[in-house]
Protein backbone atom coordinates (compact mmCIF):
# COMPACT_ATOMS: atom_id res chain seq x y z
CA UNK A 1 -3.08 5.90 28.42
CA UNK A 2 -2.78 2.29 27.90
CA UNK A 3 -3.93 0.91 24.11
CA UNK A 4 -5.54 -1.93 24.30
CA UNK A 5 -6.30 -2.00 20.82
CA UNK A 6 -3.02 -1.70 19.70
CA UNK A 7 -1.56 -4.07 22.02
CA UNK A 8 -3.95 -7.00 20.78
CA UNK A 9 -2.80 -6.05 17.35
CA UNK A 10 0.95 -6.37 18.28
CA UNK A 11 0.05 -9.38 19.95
CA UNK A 12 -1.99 -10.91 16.98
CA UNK A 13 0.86 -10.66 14.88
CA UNK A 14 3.41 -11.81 17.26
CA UNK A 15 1.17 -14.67 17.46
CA UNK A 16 0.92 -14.98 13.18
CA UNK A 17 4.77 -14.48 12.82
CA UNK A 18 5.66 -17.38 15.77
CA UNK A 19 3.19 -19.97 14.68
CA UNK A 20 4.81 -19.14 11.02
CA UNK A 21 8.23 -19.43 11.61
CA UNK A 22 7.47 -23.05 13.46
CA UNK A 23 5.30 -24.34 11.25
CA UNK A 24 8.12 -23.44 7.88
CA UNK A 25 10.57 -24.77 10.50
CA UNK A 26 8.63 -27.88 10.92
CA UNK A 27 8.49 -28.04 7.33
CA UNK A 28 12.13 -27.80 6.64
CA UNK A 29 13.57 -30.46 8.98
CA UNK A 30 10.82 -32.86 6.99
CA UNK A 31 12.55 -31.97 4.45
CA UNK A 32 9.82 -29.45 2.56
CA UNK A 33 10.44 -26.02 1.79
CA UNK A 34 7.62 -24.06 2.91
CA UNK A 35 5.47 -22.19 0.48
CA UNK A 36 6.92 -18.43 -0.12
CA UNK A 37 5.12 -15.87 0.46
CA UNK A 38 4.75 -12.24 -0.01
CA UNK A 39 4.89 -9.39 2.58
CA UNK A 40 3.22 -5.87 1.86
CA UNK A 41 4.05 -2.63 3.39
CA UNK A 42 2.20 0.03 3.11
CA UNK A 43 2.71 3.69 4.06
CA UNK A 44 0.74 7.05 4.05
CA UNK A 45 2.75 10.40 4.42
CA UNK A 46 6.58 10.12 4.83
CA UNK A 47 7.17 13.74 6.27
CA UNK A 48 10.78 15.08 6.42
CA UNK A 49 11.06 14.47 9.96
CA UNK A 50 10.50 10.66 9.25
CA UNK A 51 12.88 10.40 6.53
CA UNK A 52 15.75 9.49 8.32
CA UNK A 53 13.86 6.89 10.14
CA UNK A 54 12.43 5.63 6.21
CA UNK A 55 15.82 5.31 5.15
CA UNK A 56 16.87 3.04 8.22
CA UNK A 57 13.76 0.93 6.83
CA UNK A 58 14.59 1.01 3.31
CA UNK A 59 18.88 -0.36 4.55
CA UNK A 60 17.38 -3.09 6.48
CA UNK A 61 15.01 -4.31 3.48
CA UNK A 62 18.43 -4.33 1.24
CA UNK A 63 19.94 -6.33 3.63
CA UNK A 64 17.55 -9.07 4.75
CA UNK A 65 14.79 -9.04 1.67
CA UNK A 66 14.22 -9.22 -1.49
CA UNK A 67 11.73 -6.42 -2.58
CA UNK A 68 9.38 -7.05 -5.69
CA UNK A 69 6.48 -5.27 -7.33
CA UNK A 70 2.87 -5.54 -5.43
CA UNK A 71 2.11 -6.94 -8.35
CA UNK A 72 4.27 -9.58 -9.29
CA UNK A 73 2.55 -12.86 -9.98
CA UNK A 74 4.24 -16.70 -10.07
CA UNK A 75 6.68 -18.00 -8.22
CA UNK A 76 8.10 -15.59 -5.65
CA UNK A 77 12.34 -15.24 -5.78
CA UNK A 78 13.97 -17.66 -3.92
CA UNK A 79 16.70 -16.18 -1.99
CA UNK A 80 18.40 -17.79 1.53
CA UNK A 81 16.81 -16.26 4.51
CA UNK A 82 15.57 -13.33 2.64
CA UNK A 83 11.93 -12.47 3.53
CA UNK A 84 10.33 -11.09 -0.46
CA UNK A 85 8.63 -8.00 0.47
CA UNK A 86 6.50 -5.12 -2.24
CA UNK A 87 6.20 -1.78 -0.67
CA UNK A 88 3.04 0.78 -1.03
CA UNK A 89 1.77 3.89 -0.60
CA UNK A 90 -1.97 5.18 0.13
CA UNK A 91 -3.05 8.40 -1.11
CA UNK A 92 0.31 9.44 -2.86
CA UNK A 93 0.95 12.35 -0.76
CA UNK A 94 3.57 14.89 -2.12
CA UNK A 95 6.04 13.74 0.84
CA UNK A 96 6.09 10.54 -0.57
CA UNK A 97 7.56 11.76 -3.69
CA UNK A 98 9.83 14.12 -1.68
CA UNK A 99 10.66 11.68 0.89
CA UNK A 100 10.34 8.24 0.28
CA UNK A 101 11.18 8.10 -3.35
CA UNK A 102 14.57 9.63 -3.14
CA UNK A 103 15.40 6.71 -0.51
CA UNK A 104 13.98 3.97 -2.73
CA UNK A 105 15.72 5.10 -5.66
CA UNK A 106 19.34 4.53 -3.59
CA UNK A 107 18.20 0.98 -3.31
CA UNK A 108 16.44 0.76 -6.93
CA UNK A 109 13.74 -0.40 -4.55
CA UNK A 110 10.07 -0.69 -6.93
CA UNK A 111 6.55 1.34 -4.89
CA UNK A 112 3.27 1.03 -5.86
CA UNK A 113 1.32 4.20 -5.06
CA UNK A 114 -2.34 4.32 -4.34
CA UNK A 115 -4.22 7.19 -6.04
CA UNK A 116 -7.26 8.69 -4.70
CA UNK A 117 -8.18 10.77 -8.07
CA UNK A 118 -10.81 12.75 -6.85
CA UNK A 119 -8.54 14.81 -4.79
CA UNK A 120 -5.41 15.47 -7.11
CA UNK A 121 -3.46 18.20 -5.56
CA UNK A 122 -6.22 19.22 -2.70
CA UNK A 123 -5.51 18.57 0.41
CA UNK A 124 -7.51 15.67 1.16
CA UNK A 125 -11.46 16.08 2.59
CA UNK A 126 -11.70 12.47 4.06
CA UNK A 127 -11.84 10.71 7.12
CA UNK A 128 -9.39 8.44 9.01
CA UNK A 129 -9.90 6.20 11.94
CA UNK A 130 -6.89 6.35 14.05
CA UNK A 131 -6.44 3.31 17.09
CA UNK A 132 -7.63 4.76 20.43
CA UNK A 133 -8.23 8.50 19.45
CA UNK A 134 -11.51 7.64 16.79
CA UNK A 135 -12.15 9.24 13.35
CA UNK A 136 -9.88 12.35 12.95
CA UNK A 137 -9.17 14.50 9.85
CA UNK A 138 -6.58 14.14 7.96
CA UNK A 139 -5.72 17.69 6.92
CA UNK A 140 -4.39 17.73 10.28
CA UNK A 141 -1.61 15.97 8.80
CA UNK A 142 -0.53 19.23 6.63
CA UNK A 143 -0.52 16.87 3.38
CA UNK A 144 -1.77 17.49 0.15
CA UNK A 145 -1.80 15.03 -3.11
CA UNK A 146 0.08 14.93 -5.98
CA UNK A 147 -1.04 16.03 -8.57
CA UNK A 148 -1.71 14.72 -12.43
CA UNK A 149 1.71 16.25 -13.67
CA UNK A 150 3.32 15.38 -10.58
CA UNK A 151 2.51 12.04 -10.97
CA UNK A 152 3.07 11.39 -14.89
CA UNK A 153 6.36 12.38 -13.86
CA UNK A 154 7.52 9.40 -11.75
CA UNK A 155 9.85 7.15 -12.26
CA UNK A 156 8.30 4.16 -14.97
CA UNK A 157 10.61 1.97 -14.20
CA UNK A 158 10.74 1.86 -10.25
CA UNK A 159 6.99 3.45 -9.46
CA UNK A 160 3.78 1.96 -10.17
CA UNK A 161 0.58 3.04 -10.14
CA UNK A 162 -2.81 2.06 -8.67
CA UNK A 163 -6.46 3.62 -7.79
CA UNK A 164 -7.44 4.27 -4.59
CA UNK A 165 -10.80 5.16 -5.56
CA UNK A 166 -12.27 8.78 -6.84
CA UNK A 167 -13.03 10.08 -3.18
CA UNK A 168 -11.85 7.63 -0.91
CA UNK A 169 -14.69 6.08 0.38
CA UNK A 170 -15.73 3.10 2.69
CA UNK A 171 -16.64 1.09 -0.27
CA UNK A 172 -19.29 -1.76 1.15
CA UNK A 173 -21.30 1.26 2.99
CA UNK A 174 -22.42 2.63 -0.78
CA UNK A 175 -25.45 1.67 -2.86
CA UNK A 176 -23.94 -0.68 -5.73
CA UNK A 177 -24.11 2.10 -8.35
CA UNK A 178 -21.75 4.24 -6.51
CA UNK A 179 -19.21 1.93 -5.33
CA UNK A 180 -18.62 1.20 -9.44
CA UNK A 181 -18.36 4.54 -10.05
CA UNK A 182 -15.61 4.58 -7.28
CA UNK A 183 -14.16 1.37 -9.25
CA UNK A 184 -14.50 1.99 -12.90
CA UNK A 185 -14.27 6.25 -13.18
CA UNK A 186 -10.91 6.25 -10.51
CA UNK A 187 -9.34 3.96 -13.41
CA UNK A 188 -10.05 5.21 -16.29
CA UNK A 189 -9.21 8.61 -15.40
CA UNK A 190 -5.64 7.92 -13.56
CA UNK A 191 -5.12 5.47 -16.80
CA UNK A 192 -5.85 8.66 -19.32
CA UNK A 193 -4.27 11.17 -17.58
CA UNK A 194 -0.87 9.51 -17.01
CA UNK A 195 -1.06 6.53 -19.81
CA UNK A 196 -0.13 3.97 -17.60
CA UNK A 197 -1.87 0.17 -17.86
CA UNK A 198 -3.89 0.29 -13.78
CA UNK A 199 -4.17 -2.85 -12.67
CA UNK A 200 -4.07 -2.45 -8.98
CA UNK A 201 -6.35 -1.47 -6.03
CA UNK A 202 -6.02 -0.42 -2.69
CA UNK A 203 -9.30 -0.19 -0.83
CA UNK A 204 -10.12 2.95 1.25
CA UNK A 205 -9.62 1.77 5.12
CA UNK A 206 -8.88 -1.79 3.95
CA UNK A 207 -12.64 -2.35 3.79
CA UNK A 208 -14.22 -4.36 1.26
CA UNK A 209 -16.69 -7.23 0.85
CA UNK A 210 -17.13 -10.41 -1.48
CA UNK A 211 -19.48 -7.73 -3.22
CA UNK A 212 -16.77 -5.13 -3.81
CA UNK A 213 -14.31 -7.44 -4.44
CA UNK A 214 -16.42 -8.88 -7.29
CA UNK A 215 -16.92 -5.31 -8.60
CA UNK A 216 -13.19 -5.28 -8.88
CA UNK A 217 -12.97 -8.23 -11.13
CA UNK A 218 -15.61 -6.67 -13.32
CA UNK A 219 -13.82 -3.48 -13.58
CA UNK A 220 -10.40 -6.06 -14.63
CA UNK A 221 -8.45 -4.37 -11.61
């Protein structure tokens, strides 16, 4: 069946990359370098079947980017014709550790992994909306999160980590009280149990408001 919603998005950001490229092109022959900028990937699950196809990923990065922390700040690295991309991952499913990590570490390629802490080595109870098929579960996906351990055990040096929330909410549908709680408790409690500094935030579905966004701030995410 045709996907009309996907297709638009395809088409969106064929649109985004093509004005882009003219406008740094214009920019260049004027003698300008245009302004750098930051690309973020983000990832889910990275099952064993897609490993292969992670690694392929992860070669072309090392050979046309320049991967940096999601939370790098100042000036971006300037490098010729080398796109500067940070690479994440929502819900820090076990595969990611058993998957992705492995491939990263070939490349000493730095992650930042999103932590929902209210479902630490459960197999998660939310919802996803999924492009043409609607909300589905995702325990259909046969993944389960890492746990505290699991997690105080990554790599310092090349993994980061960030909340995700407690239970993975869509944070601008709750009353004000809640969505805090979501905020503040998911931080302090992946901060204590791993003693890491958690700065970042990755918002459930990608939703979020002025409001929640100011909530962040107040929480210093």
């Amino acid at each position: 069946m045709f996907d009309l919603r996907g297709s638009a998005k395809i088409g969106i950001s064929l649109i985004y990359y093509v004005v882009r490229e003219i406008g740094g092109l214009a920019l260049r022959l004027l003698g300008r370098q245009p302004r750098g900028r930051l690309t973020i990937l983000y990832y889910h699950e990275v099952t064993a079947g897609c490993r292969s196809n992670f690694a392929r990923q992860m070669e072309a990065l090392r050979r046309n980017a320049v991967v940096v922390p999601a939370s790098h700040r100042g000036p971006l690295p300037s490098a010729k014709n080398r796109k500067c991309v940070a690479i994440t991952f929502d819900d820090a499913f076990r595969s990611v550790a058993e998957n992705a990590l492995p491939e990263l570490g070939k490349h000493s390629f730095h992650a930042t992994i999103f932590v929902p802490v209210g479902w630490l080595g459960q197999t998660p109870g939310w919802t996803m909306e999924t492009v043409g098929t609607g909300s589905v579960d995702v325990p259909e996906l046969s993944e389960v999160v890492m746990t505290a351990e699991q997690l105080s055990g990554l790599s310092r040096s090349l993994v980061s980590l960030g909340s995700h929330t407690l239970s993975h909410p869509c944070l601008p549908e709750l009353e004000p009280e809640r969505a805090r709680e979501e905020l503040e408790r998911s931080r302090a409690l992946l901060a204590e149990m791993t003693g890491r500094d958690v700065l970042e935030l990755a918002f459930p579905y990608g939703a979020h408001n002025e409001t929640t966004v100011a909530m962040c701030r107040a929480a210093l995410y």
